[in-house]
Protein backbone atom coordinates (compact mmCIF):
# COMPACT_ATOMS: atom_id res chain seq x y z
CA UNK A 1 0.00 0.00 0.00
CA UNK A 2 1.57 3.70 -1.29
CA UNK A 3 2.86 5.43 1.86
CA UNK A 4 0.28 8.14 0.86
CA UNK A 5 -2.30 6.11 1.99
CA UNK A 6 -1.15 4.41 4.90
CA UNK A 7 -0.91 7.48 6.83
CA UNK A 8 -5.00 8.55 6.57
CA UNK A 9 -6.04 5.10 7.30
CA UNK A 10 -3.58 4.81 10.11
CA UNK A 11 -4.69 8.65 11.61
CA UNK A 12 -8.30 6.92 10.93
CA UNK A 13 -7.92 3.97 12.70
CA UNK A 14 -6.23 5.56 15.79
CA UNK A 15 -8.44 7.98 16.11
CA UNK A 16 -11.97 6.42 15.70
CA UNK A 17 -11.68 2.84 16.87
CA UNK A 18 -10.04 4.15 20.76
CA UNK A 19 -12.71 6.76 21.19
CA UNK A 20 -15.54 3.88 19.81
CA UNK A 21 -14.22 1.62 22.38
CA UNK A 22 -13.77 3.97 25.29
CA UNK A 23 -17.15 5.19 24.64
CA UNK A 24 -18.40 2.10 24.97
CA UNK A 25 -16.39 1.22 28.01
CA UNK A 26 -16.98 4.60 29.81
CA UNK A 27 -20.77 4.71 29.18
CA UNK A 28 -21.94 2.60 32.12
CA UNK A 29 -19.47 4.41 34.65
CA UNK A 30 -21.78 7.46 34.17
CA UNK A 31 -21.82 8.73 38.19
CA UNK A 32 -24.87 10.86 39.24
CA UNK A 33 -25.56 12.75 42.37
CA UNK A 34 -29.14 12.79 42.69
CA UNK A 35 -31.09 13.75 45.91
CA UNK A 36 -33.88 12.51 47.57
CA UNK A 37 -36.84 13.70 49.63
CA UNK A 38 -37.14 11.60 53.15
CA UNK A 39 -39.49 11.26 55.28
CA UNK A 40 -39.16 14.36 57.19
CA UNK A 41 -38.95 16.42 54.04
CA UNK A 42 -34.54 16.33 54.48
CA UNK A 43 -33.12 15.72 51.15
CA UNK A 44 -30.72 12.42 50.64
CA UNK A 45 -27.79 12.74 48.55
CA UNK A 46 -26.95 9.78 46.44
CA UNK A 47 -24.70 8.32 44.12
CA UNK A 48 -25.97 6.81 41.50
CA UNK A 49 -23.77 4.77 39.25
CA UNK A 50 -24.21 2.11 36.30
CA UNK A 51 -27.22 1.71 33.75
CA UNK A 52 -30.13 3.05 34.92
CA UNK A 53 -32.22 0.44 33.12
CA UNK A 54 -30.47 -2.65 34.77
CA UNK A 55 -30.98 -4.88 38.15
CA UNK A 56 -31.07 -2.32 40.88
CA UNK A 57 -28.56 -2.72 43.95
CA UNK A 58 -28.27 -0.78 47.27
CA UNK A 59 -24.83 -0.71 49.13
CA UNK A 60 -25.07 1.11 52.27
CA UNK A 61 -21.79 2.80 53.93
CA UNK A 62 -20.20 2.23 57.67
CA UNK A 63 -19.44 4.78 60.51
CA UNK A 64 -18.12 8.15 59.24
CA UNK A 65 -17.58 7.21 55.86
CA UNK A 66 -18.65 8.54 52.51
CA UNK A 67 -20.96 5.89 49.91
CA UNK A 68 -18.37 6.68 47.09
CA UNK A 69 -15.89 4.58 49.25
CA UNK A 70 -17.80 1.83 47.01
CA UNK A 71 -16.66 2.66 43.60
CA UNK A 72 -13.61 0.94 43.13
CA UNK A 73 -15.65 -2.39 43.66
CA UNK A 74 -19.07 -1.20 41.86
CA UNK A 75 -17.50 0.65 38.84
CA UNK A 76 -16.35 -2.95 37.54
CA UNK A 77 -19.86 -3.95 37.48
CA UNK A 78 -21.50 -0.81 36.55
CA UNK A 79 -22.26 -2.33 32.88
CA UNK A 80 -24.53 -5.11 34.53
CA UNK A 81 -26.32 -2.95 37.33
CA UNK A 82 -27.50 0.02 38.80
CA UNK A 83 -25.59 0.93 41.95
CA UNK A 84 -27.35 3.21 44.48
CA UNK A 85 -25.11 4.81 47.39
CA UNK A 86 -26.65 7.00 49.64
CA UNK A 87 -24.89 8.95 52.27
CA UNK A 88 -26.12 8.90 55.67
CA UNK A 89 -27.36 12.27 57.56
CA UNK A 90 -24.25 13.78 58.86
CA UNK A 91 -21.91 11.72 57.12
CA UNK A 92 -20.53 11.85 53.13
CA UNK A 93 -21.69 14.15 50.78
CA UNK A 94 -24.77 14.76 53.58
CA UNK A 95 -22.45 15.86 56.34
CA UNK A 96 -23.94 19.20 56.01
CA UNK A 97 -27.56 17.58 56.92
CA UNK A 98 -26.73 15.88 60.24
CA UNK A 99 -29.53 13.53 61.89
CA UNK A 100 -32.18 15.02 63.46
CA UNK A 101 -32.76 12.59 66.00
CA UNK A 102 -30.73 11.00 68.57
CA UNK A 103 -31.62 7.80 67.64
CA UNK A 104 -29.63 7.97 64.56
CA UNK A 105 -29.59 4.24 63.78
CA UNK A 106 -33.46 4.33 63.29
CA UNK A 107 -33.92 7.17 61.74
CA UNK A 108 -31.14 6.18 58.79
CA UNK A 109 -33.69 2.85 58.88
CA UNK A 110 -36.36 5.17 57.88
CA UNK A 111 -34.51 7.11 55.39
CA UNK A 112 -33.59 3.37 53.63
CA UNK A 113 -37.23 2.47 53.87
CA UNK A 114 -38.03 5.70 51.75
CA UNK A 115 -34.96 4.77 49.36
CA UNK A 116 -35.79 1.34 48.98
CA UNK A 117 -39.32 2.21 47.86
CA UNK A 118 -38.14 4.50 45.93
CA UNK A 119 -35.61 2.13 43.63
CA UNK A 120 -38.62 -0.06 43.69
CA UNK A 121 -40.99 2.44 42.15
CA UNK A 122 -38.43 3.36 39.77
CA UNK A 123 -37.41 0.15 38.29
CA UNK A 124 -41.12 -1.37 38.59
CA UNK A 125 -39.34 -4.43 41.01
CA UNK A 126 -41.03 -5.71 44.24
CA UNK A 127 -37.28 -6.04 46.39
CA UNK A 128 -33.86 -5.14 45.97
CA UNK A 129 -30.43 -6.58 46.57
CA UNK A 130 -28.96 -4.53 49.50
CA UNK A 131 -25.50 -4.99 50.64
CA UNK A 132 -24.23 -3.22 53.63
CA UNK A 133 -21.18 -2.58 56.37
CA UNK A 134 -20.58 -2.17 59.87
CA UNK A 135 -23.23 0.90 60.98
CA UNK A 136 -24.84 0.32 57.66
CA UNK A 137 -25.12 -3.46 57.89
CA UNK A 138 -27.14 -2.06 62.23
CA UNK A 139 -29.00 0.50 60.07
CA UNK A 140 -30.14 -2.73 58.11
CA UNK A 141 -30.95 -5.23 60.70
CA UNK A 142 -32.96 -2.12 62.51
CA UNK A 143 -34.89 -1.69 59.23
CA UNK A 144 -35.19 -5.65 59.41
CA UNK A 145 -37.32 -4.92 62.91
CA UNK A 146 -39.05 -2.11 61.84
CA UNK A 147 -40.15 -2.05 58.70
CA UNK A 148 -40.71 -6.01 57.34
CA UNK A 149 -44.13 -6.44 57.65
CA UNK A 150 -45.48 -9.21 59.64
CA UNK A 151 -48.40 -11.68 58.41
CA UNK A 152 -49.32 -11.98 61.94
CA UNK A 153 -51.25 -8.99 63.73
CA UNK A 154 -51.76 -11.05 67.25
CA UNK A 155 -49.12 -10.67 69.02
CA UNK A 156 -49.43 -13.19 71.72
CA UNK A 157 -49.41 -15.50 68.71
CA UNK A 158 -46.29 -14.11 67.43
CA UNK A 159 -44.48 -14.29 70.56
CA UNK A 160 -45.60 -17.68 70.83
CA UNK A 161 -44.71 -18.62 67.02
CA UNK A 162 -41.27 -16.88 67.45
CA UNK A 163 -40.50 -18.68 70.49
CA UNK A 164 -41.61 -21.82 68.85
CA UNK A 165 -39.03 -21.27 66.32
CA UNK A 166 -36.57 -20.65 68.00
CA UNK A 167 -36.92 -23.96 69.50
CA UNK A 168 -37.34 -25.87 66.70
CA UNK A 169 -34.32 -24.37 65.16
CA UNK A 170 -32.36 -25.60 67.88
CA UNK A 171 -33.36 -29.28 67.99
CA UNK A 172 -32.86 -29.60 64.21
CA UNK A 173 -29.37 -28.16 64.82
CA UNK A 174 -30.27 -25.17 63.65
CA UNK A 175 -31.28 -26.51 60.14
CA UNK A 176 -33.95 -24.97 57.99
CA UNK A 177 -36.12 -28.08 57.43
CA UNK A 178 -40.12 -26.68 57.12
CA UNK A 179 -41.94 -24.15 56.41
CA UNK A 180 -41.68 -20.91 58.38
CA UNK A 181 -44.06 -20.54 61.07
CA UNK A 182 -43.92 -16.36 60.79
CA UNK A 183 -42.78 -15.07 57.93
CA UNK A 184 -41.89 -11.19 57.24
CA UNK A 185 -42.52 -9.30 53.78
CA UNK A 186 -39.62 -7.22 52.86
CA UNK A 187 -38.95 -4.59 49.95
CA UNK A 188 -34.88 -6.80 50.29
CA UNK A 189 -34.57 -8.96 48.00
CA UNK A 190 -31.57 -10.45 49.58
CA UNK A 191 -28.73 -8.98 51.95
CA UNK A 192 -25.45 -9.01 52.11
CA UNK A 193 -24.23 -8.33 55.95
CA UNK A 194 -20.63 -7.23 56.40
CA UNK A 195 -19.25 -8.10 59.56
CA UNK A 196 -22.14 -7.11 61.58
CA UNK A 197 -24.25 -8.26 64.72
CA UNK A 198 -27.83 -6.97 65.13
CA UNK A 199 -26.93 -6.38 68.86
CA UNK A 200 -24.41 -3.55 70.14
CA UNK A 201 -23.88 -3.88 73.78
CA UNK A 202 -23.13 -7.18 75.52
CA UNK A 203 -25.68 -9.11 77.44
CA UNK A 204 -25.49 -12.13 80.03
CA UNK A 205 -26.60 -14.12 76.80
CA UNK A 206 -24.99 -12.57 74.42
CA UNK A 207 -21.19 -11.66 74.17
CA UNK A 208 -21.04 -10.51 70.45
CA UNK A 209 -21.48 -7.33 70.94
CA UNK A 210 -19.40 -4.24 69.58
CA UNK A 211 -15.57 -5.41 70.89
CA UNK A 212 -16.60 -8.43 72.38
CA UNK A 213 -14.84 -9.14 76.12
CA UNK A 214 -13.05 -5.49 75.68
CA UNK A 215 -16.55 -3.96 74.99
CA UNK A 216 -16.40 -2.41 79.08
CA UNK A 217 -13.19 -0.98 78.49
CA UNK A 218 -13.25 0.53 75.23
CA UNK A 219 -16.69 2.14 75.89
CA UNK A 220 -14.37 3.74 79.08
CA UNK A 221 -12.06 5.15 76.79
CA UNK A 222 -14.89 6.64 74.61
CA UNK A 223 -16.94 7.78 77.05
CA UNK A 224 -13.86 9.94 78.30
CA UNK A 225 -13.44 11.73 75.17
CA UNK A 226 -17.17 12.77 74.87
CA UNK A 227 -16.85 13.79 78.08
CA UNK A 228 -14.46 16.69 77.26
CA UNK A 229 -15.92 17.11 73.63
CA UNK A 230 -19.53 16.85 74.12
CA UNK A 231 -19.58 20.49 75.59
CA UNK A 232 -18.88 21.94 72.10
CA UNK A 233 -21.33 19.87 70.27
CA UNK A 234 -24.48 21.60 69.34
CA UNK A 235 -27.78 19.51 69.24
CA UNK A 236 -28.47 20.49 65.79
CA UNK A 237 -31.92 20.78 64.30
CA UNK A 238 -32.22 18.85 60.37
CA UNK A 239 -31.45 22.20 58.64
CA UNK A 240 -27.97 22.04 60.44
CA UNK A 241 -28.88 24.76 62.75
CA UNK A 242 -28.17 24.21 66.56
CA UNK A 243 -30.73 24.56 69.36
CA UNK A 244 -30.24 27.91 70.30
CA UNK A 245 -30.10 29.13 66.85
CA UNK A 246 -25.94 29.64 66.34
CA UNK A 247 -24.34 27.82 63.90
CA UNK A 248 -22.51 24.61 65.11
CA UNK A 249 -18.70 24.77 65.78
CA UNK A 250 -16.09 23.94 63.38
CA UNK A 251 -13.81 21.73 63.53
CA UNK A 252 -11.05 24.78 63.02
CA UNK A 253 -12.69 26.36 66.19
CA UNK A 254 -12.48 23.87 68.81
CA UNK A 255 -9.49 24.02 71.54
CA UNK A 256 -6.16 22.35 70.20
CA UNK A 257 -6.43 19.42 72.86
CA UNK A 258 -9.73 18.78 72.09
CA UNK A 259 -9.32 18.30 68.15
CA UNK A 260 -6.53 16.11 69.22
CA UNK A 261 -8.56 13.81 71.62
CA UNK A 262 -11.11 13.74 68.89
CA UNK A 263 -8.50 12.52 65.95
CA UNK A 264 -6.61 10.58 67.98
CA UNK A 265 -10.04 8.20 69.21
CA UNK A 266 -10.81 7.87 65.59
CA UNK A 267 -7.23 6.69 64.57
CA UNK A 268 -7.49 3.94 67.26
CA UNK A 269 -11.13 3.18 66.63
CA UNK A 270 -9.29 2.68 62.74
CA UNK A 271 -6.64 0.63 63.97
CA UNK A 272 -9.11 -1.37 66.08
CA UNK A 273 -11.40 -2.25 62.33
CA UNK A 274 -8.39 -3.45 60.65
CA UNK A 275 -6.64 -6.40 61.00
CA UNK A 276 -3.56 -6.43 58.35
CA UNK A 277 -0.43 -4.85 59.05
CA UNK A 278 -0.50 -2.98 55.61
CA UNK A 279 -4.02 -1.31 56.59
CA UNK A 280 -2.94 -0.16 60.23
CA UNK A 281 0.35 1.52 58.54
CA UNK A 282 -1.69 3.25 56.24
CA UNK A 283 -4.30 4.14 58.82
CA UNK A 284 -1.21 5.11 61.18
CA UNK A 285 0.11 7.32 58.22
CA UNK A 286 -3.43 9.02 56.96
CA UNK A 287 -4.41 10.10 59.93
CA UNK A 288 -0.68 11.62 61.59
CA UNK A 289 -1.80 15.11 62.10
CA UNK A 290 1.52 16.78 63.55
CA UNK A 291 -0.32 20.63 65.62
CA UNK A 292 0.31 22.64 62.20
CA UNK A 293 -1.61 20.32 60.06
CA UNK A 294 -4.25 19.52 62.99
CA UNK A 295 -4.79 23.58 63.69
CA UNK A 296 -6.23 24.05 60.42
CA UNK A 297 -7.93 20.34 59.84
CA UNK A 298 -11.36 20.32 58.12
CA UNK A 299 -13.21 18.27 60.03
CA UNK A 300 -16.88 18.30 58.43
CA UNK A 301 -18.55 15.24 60.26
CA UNK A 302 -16.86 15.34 63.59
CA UNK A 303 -20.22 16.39 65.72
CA UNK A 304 -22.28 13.47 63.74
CA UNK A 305 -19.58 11.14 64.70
CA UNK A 306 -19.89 12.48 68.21
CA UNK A 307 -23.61 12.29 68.58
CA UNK A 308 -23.62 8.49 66.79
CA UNK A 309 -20.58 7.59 69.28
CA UNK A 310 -23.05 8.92 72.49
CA UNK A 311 -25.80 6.88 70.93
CA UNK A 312 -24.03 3.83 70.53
CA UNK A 313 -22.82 4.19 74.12
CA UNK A 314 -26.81 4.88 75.82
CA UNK A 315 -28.98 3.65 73.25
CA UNK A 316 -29.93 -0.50 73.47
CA UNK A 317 -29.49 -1.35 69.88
CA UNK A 318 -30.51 -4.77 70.12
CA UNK A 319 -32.33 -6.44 66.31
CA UNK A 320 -31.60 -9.99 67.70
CA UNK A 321 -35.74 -10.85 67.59
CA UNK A 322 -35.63 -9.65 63.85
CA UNK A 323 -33.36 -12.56 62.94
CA UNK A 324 -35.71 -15.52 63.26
CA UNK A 325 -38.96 -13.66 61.27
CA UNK A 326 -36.23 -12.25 58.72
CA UNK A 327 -37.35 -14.62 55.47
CA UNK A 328 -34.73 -12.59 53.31
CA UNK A 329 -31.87 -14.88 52.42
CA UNK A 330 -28.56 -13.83 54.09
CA UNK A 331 -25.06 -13.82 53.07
CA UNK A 332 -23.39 -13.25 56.47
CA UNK A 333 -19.26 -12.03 55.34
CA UNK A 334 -16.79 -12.50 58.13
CA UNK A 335 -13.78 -10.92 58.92
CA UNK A 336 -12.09 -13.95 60.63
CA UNK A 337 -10.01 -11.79 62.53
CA UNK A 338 -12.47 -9.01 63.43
CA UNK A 339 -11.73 -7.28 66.78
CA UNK A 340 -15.56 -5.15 66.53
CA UNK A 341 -17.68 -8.48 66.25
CA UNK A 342 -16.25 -11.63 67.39
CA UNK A 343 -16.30 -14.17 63.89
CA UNK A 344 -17.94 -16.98 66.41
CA UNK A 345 -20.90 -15.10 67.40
CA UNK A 346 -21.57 -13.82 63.95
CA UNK A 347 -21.98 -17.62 62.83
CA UNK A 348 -24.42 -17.58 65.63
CA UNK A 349 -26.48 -15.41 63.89
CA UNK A 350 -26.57 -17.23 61.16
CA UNK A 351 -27.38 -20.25 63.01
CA UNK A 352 -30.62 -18.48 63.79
CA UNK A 353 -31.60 -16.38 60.33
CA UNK A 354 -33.68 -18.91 58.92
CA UNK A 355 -32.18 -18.78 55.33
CA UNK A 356 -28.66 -17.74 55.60
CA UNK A 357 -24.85 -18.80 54.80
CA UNK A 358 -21.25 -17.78 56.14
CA UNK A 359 -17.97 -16.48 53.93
CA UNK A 360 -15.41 -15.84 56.19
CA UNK A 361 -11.89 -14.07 54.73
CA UNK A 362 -9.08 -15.20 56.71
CA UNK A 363 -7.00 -12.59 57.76
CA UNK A 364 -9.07 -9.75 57.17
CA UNK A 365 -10.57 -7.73 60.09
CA UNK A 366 -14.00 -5.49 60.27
CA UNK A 367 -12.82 -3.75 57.29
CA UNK A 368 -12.71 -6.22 54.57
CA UNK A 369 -12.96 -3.96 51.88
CA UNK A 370 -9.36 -2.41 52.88
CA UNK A 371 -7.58 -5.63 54.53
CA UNK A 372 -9.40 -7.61 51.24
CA UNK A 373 -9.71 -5.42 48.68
CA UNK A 374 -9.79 -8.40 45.74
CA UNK A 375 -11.25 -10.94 48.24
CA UNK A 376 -14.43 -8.01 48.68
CA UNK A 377 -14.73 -7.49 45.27
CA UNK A 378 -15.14 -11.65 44.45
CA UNK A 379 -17.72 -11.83 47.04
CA UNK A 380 -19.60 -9.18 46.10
CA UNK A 381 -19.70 -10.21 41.90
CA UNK A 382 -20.60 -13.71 43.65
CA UNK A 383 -23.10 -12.38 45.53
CA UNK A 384 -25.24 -10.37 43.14
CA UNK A 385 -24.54 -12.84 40.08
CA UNK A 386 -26.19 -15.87 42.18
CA UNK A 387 -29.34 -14.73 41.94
């Protein structure tokens, strides 16, 4: 072929063909922000990612941290579903709209009530795939209790069902043999739980709580620092006003030891989640704030966190009589070194979810996504492809 002609069909090829195929590849990656109207009237940011006209999927985000945390595991799928990550009140890209509520837990239950029916409407679907970590996986198992709506209306008889259950479970070795005996409707298709127990604080028949046998003396250390912090926070309103009408604090405005306490609990709450030596050095090393750095900090969620932390520490949290009326099939995924939920009492709660099954990663603490990054993103293809 004359020289003269190579070049155009060369400068044709390069050009065209790429920007085809990167068009095509870049097309379901498409990331919206949309927001939604709650319950209360607040508005819910969320990120909405993937194409719009395929099987709908809600991932819901842990403690403190922002939905789009999810993206490097979604955007791989985005071709094959829609991806819906909302940020909680206070937290994310909704750290401006803190919860208005002290009971934060619930109220985030509510908001993924409204979502849920929402992504239902939308996509003309009766339930949804939901996967969901730490405080997101509590926000779902609270939703579990609150919103799955129960065939029975006596509740004598449902005490007496549940209990009869419960039992039955127990002499079949926990097997799922019959037909349920009290069975929930539920807009969740089926849920992923990651490294999560419906119950917070210990009980004389229950040790999985939050930290298991050091539960007593972490809460100790926490309650310390929200001693000398919780004077600065403001009890905010939903519009992000506080109760006497000033603004809240900022970060930037808060005495130098307290920002420190403050930082510091979260780097060891950090450390605490992970359970790799490569994740606690690159906790250790994202969160070093030598005083020059720490003195002008942006520190956006820090009163949520606060509030959520006091919560936690007063508030019952306790789902456990959910888990034997919860008909939606369970994927229960176990950190099998996790220092925030012991791995044996998490297999006890799927001893008692009627339809559920374990996948424990070995090695990997509460935060599987960082301590299993490529272990994560296996589970969750497996998960949502197995339907």
């Amino acid at each position: 072929m004359p020289k003269s002609k190579l070049k155009p069909l060369l400068s044709k090829t390069l050009l065209t063909k790429p920007l085809g195929v990167a068009t095509q590849l870049l097309q379901p990656y498409h990331i919206q922000l949309q927001h939604w109207v709650s319950y209360d009237g607040s508005q819910i940011p969320v990120t909405v990612v993937g194409n719009p006209s395929a099987t709908p999927v809600l991932l819901l985000h842990a403690f403190g941290m922002d939905a789009r945390q999810f993206l490097p595991f979604v955007l791989p799928l985005a071709g094959q579903y829609c991806f819906y990550l909302p940020h909680f009140r206070g937290f994310g890209l909704a750290a401006a709209t803190p919860s208005s509520e002290f009971n934060f837990i619930e109220q985030y239950a509510d908001d993924v009530d409204v979502i849920l029916t929402h992504i239902c409407s939308k996509h003309q679907v009766k339930s949804v795939d939901v996967a969901a970590i730490s405080m997101g996986a509590l926000v779902m198992w609270a939703h579990f209790n609150r919103h799955a709506q129960h065939t029975q209306t006596n509740s004598a008889q449902a005490e007496d069902k549940l209990v009869g259950k419960v039992e039955s479970k127990a002499k079949s070795n926990f097997e799922t043999k019959a037909e349920p005996t009290f069975e929930t409707a539920s807009r969740v298709k089926r849920y992923l739980n990651i490294d999560q127990s419906p119950i917070v604080h210990n009980h004389a028949d229950w040790q999985g709580g939050v930290f298991g046998e050091k539960q007593v003396e972490v809460f100790e250390q926490f309650n310390m620092v929200l001693q000398a912090t919780l004077p600065y926070v403001n009890q905010q309103s939903a519009n992000g006003q506080s109760a006497n009408g000033q603004a809240p604090l900022a970060f930037t405005q808060l005495p130098h030891q307290v920002k420190r306490q403050i930082t510091q609990m979260e780097t060891a709450f950090s450390l605490l989640s992970a359970g790799r030596l490569a994740s606690q050095l690159f906790i250790k090393a994202s969160g070093y704030l030598p005083d020059h750095k720490l003195a002008v900090y942006q520190h956006p969620t820090w009163q949520q966190k606060l509030r959520g932390l006091q919560a936690y520490l007063e508030l019952p949290y306790d789902y456990r009589d959910a888990l034997p009326v919860t008909q939606t099939p369970v994927t229960m995924l176990i950190g099998a070194q996790s220092q925030l939920y012991d791995p044996k009492w998490q297999r006890q709660v799927a001893n008692i979810l009627p339809n559920a099954q374990v996948i424990e990663i070995a090695g990997s603490g509460h935060a599987i996504p960082l301590d299993a990054p490529l272990q994560f993103s296996r589970v969750l293809k497996q998960f949502l492809v197995s339907a």
